[in-house]
N, C-alpha and C. Protein backbone atom coordinates (compact mmCIF):
# COMPACT_ATOMS: atom_id res chain seq x y z
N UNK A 1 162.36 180.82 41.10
CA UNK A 1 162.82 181.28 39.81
C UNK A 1 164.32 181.03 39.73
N UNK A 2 164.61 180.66 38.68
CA UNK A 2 166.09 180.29 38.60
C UNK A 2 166.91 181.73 38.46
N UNK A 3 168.20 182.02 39.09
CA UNK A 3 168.91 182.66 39.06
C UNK A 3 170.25 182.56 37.77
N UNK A 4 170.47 183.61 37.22
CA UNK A 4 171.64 183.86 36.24
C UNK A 4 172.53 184.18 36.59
N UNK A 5 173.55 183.98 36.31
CA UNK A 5 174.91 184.48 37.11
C UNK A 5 175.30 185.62 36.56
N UNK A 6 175.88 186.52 37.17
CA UNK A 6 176.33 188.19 37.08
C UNK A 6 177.42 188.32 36.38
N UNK A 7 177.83 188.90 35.70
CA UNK A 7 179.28 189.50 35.07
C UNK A 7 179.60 190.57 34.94
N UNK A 8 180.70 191.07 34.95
CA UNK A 8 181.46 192.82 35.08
C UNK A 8 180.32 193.57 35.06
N UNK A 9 180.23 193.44 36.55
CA UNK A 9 179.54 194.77 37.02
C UNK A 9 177.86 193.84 36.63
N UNK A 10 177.57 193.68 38.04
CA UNK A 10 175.72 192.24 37.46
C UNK A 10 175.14 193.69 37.76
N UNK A 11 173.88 193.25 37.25
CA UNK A 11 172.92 194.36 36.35
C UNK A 11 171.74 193.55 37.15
N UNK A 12 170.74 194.55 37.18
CA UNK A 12 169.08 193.84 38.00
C UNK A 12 168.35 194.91 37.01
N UNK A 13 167.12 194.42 36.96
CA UNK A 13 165.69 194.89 36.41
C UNK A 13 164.77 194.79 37.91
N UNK A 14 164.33 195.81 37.90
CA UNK A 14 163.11 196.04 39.17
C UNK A 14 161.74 196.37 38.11
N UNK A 15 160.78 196.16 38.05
CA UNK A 15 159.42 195.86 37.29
C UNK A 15 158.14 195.78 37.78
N UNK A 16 157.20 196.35 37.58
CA UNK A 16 155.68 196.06 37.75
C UNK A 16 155.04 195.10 36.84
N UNK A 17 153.93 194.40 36.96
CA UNK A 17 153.38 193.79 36.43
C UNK A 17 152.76 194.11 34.66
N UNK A 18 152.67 195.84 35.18
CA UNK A 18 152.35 196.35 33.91
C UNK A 18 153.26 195.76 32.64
N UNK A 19 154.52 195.80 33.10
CA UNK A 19 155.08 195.63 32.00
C UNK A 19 155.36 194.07 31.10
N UNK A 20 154.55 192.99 31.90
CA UNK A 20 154.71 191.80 31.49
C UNK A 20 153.33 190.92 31.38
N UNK A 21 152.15 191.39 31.65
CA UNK A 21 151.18 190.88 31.52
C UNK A 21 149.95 191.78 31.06
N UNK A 22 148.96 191.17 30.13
CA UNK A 22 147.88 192.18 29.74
C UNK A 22 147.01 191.14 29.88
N UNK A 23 145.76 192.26 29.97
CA UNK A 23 143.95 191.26 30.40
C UNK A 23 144.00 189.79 29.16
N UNK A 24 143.62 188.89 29.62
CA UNK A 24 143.62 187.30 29.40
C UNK A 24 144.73 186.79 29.61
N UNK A 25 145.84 187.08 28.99
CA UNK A 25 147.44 186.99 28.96
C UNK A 25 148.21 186.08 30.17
N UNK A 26 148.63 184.94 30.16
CA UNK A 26 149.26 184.27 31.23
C UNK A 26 150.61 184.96 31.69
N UNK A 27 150.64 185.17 33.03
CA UNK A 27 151.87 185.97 33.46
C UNK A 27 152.93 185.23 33.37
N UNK A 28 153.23 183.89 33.50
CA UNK A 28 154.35 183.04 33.98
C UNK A 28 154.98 183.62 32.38
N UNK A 29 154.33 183.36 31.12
CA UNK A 29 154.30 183.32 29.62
C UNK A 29 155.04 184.91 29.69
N UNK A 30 154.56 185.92 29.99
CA UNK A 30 155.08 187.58 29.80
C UNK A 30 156.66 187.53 30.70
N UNK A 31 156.10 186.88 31.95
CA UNK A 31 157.57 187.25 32.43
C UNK A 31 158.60 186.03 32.25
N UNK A 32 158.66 185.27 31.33
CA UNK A 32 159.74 184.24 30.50
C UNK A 32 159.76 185.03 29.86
N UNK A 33 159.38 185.65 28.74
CA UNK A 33 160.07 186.47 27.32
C UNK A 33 160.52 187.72 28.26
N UNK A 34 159.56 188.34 29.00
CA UNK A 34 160.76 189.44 29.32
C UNK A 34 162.02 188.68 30.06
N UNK A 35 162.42 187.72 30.78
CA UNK A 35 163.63 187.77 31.38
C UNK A 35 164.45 186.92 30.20
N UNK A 36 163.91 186.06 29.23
CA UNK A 36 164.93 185.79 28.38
C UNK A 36 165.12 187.23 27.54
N UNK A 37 164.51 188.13 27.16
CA UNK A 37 165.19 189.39 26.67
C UNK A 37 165.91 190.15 27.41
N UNK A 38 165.72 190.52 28.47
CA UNK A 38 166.79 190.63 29.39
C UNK A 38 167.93 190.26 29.63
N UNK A 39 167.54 188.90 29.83
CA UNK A 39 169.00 187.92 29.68
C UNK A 39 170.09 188.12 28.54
N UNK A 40 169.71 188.44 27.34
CA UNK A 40 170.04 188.42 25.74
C UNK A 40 170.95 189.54 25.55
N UNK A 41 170.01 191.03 26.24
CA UNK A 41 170.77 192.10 25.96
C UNK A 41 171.38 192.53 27.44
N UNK A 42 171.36 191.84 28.74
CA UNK A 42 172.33 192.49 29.57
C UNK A 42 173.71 192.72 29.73
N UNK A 43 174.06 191.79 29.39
CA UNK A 43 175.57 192.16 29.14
C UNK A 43 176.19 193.46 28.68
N UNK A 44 175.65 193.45 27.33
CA UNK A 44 176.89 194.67 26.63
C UNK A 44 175.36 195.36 26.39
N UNK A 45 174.61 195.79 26.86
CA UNK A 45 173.18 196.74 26.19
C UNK A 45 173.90 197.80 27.57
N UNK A 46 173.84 199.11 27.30
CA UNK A 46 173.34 199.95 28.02
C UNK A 46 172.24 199.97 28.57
N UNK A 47 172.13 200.68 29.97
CA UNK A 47 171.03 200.78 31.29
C UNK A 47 169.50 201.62 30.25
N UNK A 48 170.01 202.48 29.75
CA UNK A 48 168.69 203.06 28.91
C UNK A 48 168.10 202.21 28.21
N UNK A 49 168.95 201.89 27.04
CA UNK A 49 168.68 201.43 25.78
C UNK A 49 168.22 199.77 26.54
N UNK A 50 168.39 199.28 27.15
CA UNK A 50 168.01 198.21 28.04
C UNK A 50 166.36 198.35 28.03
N UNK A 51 165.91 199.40 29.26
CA UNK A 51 165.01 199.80 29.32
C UNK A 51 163.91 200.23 28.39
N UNK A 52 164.96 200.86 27.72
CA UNK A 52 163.62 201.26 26.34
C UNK A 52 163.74 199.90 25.48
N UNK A 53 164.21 198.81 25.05
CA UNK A 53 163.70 197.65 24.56
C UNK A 53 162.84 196.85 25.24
N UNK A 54 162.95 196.80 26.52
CA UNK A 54 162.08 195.86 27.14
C UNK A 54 160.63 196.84 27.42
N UNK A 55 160.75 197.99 27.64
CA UNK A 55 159.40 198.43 27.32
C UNK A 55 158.79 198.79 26.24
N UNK A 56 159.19 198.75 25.17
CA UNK A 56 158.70 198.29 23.79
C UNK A 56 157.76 196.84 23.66
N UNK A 57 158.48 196.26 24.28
CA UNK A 57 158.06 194.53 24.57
C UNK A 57 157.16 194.31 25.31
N UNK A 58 155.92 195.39 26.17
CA UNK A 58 155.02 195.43 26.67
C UNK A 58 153.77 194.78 25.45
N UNK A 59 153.09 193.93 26.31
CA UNK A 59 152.08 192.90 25.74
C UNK A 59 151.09 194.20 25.18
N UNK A 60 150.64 193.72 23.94
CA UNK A 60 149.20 194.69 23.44
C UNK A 60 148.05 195.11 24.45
N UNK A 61 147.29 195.63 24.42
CA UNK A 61 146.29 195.48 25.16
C UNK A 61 146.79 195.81 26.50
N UNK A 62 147.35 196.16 27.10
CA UNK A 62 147.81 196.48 28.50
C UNK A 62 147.45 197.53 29.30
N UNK A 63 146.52 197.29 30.16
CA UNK A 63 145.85 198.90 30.56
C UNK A 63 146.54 199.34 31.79
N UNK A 64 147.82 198.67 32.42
CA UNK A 64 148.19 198.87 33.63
C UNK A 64 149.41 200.51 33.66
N UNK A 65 149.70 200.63 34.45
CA UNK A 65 151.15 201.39 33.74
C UNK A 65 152.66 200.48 34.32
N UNK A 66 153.57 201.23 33.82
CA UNK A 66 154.41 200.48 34.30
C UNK A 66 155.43 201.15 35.10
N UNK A 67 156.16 200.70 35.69
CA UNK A 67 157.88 201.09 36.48
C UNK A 67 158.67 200.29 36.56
N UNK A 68 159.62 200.58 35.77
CA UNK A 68 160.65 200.08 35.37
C UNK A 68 162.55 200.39 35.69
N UNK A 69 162.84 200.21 36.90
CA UNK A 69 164.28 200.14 37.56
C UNK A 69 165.62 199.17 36.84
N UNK A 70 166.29 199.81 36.49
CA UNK A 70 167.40 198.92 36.05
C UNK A 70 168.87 199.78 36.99
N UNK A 71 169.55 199.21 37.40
CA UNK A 71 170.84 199.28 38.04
C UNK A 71 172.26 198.24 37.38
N UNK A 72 173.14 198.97 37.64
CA UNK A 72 174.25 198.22 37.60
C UNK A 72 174.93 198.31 38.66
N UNK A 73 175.22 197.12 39.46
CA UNK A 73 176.41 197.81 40.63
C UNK A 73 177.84 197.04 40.00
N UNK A 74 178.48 198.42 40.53
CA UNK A 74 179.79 198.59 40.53
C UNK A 74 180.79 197.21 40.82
N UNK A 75 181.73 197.21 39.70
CA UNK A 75 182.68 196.13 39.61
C UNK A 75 184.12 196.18 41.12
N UNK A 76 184.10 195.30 41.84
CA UNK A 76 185.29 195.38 42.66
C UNK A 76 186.54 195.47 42.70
């Protein structure tokens, strides 16, 4: 998977499957839109408000649950 480069203070998403794939649904397909939305709002999105958009963005039909980790570490 290709890597993005970090800025003031790089930010990670930790994730279950729940949150990017539902029954028929191709996974490679769920987890491209979630990391280009990710990508979009990490910068200047807050750690919550982060979180609660991308789990909004959970595929229909999804019977899994999810867990969802976001961090920022600290600027040097």
């Amino acid at each position: 998977m290709p890597l993005a480069p970090c800025r003031r203070g790089p930010r990670s998403c930790l994730y279950t499957d729940g949150l990017i794939e539902a029954p028929g649904s191709d996974l490679d397909s769920g987890l491209g839109l979630q990391r280009r939305l990710a990508l979009a709002l990490a910068q200047e999105t807050p750690l919550d408000t982060l979180c609660d958009r991308l789990s909004v963005r959970m595929p229909p039909g999804g019977t899994d649950g999810i867990a969802l980790v976001a961090l920022r570490l600290p600027t040097r």
